[in-house]
N, C-alpha and C. Protein backbone atom coordinates (compact mmCIF):
# COMPACT_ATOMS: atom_id res chain seq x y z
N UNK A 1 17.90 -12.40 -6.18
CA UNK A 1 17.85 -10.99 -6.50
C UNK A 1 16.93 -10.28 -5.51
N UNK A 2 17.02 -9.22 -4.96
CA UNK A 2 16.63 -8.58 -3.86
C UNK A 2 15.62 -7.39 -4.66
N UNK A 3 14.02 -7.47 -4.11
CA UNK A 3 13.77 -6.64 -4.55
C UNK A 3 13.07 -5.55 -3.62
N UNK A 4 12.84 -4.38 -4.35
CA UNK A 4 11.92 -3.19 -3.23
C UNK A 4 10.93 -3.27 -3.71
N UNK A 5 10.35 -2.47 -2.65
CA UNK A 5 8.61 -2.62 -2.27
C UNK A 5 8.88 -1.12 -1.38
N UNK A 6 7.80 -0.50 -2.11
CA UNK A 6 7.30 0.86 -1.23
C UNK A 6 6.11 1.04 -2.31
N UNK A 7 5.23 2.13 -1.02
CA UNK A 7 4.03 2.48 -1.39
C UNK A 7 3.76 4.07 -0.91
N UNK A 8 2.92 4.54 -1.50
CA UNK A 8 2.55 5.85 -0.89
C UNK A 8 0.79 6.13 -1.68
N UNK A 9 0.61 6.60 -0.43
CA UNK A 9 -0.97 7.30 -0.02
C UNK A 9 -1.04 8.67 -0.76
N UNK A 10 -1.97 8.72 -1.52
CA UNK A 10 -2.53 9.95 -1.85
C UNK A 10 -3.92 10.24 -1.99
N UNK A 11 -4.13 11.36 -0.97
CA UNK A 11 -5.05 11.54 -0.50
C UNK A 11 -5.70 13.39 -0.87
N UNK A 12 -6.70 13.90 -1.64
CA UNK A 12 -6.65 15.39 -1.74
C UNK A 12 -5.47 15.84 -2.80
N UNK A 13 -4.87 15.16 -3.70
CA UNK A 13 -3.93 15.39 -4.49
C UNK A 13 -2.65 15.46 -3.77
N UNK A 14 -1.99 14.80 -2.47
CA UNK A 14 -1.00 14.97 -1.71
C UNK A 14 -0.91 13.94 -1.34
N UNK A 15 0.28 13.23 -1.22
CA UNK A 15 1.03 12.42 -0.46
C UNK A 15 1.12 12.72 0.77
N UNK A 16 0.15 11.20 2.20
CA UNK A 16 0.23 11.83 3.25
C UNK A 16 0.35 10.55 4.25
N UNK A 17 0.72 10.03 3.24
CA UNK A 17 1.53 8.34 4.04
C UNK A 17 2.59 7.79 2.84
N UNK A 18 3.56 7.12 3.17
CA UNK A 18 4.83 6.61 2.51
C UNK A 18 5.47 5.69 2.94
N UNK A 19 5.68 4.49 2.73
CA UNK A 19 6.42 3.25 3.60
C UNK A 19 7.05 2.83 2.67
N UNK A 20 8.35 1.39 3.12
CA UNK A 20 8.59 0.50 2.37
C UNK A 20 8.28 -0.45 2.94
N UNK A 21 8.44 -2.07 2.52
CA UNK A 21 8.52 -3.15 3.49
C UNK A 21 9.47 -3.27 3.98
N UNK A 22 9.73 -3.88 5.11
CA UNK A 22 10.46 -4.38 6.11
C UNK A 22 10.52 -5.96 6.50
N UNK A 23 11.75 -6.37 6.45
CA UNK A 23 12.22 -7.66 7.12
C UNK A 23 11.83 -8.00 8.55
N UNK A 24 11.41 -9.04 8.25
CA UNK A 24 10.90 -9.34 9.72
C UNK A 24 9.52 -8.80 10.52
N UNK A 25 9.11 -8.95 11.66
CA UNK A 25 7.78 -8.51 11.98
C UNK A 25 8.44 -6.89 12.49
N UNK A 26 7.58 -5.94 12.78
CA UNK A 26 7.44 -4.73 13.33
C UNK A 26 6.63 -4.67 13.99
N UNK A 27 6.45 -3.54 15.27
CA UNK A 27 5.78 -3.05 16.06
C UNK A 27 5.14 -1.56 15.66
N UNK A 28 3.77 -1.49 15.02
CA UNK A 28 3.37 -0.11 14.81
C UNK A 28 2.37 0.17 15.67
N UNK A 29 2.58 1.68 15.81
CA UNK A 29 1.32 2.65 17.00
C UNK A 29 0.82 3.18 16.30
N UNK A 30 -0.54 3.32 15.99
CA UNK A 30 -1.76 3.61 15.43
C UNK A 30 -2.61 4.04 16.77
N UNK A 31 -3.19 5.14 16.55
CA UNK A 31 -4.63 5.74 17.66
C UNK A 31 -4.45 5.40 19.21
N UNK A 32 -2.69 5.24 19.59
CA UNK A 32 -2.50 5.19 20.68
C UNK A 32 -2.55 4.05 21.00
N UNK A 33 -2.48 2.76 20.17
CA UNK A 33 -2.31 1.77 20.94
C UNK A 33 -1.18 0.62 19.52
N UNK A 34 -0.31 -0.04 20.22
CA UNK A 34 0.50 -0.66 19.65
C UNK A 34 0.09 -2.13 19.17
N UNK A 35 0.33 -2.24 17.50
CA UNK A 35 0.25 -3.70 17.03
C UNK A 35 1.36 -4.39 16.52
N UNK A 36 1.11 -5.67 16.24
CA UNK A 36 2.18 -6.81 15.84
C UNK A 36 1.47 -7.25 14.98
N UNK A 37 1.41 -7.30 13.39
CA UNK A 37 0.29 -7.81 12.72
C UNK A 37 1.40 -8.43 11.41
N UNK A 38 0.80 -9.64 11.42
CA UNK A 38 1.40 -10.01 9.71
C UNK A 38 1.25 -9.11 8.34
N UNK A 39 0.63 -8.41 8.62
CA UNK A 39 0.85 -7.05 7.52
C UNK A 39 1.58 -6.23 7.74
N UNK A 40 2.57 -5.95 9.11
CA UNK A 40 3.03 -4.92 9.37
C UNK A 40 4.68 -4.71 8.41
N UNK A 41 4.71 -5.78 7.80
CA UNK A 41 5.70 -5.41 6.70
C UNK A 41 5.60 -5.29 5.22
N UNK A 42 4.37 -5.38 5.13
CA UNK A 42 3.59 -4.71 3.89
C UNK A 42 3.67 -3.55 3.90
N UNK A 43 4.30 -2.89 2.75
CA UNK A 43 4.44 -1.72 2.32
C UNK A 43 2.77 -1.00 2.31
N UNK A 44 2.18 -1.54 1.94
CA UNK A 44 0.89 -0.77 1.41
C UNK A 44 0.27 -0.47 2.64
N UNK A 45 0.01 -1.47 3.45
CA UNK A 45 -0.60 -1.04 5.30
C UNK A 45 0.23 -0.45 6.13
N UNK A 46 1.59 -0.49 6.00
CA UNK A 46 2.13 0.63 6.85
C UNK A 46 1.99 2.55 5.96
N UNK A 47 2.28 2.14 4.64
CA UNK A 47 1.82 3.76 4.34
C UNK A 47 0.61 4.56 4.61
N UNK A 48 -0.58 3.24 4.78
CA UNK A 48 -2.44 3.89 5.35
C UNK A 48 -2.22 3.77 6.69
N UNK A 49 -1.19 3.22 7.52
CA UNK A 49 -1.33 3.42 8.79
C UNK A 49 -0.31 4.98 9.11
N UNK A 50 0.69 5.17 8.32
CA UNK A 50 1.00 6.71 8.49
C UNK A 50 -0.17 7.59 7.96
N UNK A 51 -0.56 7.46 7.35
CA UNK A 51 -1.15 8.38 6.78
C UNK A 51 -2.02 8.77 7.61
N UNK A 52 -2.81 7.97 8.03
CA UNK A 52 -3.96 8.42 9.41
C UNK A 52 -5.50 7.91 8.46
N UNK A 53 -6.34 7.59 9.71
CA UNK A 53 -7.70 7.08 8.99
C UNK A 53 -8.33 7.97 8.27
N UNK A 54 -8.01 9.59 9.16
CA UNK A 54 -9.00 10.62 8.13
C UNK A 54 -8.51 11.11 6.65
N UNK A 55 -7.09 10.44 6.29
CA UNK A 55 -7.30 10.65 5.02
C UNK A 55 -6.78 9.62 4.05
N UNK A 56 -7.55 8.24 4.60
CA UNK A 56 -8.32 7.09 4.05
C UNK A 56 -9.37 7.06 3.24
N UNK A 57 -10.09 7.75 3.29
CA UNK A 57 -11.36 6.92 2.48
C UNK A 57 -11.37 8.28 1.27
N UNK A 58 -11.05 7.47 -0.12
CA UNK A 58 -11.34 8.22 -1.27
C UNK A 58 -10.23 8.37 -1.90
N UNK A 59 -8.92 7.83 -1.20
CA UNK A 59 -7.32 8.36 -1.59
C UNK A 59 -7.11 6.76 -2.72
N UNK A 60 -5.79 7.34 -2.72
CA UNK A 60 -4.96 6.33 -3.57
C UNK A 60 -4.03 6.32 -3.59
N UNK A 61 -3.79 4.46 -4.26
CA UNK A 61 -2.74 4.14 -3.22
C UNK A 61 -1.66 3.25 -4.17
N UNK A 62 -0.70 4.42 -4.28
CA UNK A 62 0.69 3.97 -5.14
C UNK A 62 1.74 2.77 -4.57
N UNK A 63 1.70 1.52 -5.27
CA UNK A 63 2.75 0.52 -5.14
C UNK A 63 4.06 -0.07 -6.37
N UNK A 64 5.26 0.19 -5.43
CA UNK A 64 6.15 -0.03 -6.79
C UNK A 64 6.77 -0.83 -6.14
N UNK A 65 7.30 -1.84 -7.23
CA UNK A 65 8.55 -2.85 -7.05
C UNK A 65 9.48 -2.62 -7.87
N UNK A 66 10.64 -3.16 -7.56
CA UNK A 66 11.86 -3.48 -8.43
C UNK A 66 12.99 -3.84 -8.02
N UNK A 67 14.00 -4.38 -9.35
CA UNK A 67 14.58 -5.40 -8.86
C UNK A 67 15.94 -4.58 -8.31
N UNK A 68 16.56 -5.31 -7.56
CA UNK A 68 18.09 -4.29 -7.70
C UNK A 68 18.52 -3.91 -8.66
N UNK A 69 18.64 -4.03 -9.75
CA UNK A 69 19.16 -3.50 -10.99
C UNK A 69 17.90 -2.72 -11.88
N UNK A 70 16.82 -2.35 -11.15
CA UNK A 70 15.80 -0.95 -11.29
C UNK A 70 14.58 -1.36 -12.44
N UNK A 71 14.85 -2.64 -12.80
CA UNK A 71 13.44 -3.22 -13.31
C UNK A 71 12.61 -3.46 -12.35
N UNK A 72 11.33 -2.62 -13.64
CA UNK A 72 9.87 -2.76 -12.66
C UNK A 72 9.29 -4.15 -12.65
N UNK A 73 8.99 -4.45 -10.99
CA UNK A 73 8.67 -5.95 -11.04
C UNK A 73 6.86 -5.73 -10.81
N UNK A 74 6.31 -6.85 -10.82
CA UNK A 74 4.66 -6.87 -10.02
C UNK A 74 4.69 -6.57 -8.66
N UNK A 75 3.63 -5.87 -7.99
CA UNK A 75 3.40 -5.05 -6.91
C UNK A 75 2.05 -5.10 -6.45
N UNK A 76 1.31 -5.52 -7.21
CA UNK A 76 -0.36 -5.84 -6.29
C UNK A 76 -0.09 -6.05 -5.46
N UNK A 77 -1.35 -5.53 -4.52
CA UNK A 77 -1.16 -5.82 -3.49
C UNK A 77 -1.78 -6.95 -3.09
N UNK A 78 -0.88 -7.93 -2.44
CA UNK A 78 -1.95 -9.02 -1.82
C UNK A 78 -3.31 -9.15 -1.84
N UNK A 79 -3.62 -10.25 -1.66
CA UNK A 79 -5.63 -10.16 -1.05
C UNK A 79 -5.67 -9.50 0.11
N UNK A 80 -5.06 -10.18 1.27
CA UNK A 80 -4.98 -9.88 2.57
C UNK A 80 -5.44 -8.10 2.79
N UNK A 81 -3.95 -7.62 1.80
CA UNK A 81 -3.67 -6.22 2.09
C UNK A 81 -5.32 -5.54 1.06
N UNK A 82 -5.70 -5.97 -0.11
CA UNK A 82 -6.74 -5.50 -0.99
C UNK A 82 -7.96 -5.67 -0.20
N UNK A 83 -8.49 -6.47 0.68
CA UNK A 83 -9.31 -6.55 1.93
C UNK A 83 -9.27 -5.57 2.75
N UNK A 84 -8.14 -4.83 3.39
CA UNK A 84 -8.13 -3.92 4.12
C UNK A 84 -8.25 -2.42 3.65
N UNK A 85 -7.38 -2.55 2.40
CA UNK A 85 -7.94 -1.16 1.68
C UNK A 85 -9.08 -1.01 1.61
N UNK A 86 -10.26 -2.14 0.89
CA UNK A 86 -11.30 -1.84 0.57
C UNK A 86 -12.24 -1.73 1.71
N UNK A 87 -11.82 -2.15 2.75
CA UNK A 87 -12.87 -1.59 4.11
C UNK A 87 -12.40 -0.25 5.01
N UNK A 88 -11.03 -0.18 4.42
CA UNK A 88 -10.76 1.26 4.99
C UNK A 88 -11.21 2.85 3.80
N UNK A 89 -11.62 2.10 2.29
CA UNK A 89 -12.44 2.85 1.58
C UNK A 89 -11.43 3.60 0.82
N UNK A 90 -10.12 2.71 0.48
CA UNK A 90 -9.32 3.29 -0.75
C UNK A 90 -9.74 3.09 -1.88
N UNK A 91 -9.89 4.50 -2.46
CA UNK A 91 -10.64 4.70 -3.85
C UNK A 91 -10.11 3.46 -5.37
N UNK A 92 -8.67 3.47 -5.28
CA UNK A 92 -8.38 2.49 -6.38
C UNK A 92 -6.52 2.40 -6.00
N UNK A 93 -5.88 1.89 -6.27
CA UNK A 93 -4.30 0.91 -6.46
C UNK A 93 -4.05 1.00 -7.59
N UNK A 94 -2.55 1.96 -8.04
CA UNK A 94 -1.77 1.89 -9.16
C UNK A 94 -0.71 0.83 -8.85
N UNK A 95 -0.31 0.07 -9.53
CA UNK A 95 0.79 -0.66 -9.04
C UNK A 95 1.83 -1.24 -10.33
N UNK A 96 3.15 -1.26 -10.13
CA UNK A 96 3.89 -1.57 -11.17
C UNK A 96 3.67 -3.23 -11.20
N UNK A 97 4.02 -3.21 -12.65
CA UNK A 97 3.90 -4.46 -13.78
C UNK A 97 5.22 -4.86 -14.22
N UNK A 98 5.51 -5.78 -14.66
CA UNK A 98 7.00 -6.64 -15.53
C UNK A 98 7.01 -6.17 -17.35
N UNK A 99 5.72 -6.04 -17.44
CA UNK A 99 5.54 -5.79 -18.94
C UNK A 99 4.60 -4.71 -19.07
N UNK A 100 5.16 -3.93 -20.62
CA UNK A 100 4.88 -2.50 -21.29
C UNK A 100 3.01 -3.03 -20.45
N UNK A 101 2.83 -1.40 -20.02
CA UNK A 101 2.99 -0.21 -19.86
C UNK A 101 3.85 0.22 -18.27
N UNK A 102 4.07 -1.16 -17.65
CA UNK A 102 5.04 -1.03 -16.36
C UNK A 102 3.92 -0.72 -15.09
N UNK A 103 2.77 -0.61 -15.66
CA UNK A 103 1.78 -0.42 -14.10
C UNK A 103 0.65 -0.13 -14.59
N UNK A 104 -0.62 -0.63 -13.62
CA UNK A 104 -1.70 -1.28 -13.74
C UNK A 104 -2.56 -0.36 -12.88
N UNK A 105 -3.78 -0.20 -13.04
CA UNK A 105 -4.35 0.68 -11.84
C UNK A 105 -6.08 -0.02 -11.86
N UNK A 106 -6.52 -0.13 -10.40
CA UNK A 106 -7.71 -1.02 -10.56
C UNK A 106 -8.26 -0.11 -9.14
N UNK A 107 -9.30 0.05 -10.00
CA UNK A 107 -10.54 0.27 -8.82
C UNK A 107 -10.74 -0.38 -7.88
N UNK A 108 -10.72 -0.26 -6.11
CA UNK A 108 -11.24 -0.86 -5.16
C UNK A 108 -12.84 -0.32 -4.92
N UNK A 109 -13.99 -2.13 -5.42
CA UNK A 109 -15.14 -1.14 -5.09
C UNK A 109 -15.60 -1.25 -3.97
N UNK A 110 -16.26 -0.10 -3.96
CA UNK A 110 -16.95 0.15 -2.16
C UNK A 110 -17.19 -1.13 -1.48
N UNK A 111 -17.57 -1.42 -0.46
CA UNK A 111 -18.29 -2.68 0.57
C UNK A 111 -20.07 -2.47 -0.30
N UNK A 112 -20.72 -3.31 -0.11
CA UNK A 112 -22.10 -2.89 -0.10
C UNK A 112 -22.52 -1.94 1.65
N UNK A 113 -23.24 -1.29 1.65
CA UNK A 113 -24.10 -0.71 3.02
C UNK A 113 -25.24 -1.37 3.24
């Protein structure tokens, strides 16, 4: 069964990044210079890489799954990807669930300084 994966950035009460995942590796340009990264088909790091760094830190960051036939599946985001939010300073992750209430939302806390 084939499922989706998209995410979107909200940042200032606006949506200002939006991705899905993608098959296979991708090539993204960020700040003028081009990467190849094992996250680059993670839904959740390509929507903070549209979105832009300045409206990173404090936003939030919507992830949904589901199946082809439109059940909500689990959508956390990875460690990998929950590592990068939290040093790029995303405030917290809503993400859909399999069971009532269908989505979960968890605080990312700061780094220490």
């Amino acid at each position: 069964m084939r499922k989706l994966v998209g995410a979107v950035v909200v940042s200032r009460g606006k949506p200002v990044g939006t991705a899905f995942n993608r098959v296979g590796s991708a090539k993204l340009f960020f700040g003028g210079r081009t990467f190849i990264s094992p996250f680059s088909r993670h839904a959740e790091i390509r929507a903070v890489i549209q979105a832009g760094i300045s409206n990173i830190s404090g936003s939030t960051l919507y992830v949904w799954r589901n199946t082809k036939d439109g059940t909500p599946a689990l959508a956390r985001p990875c460690g990998n990807c929950m590592a990068i939010l939290q040093i790029l300073g995303v405030k917290r992750v809503a993400y859909t669930t399999n069971a009532h209430p269908f989505y979960e939302v968890e605080a990312i806390p700061k780094i220490p300084s």
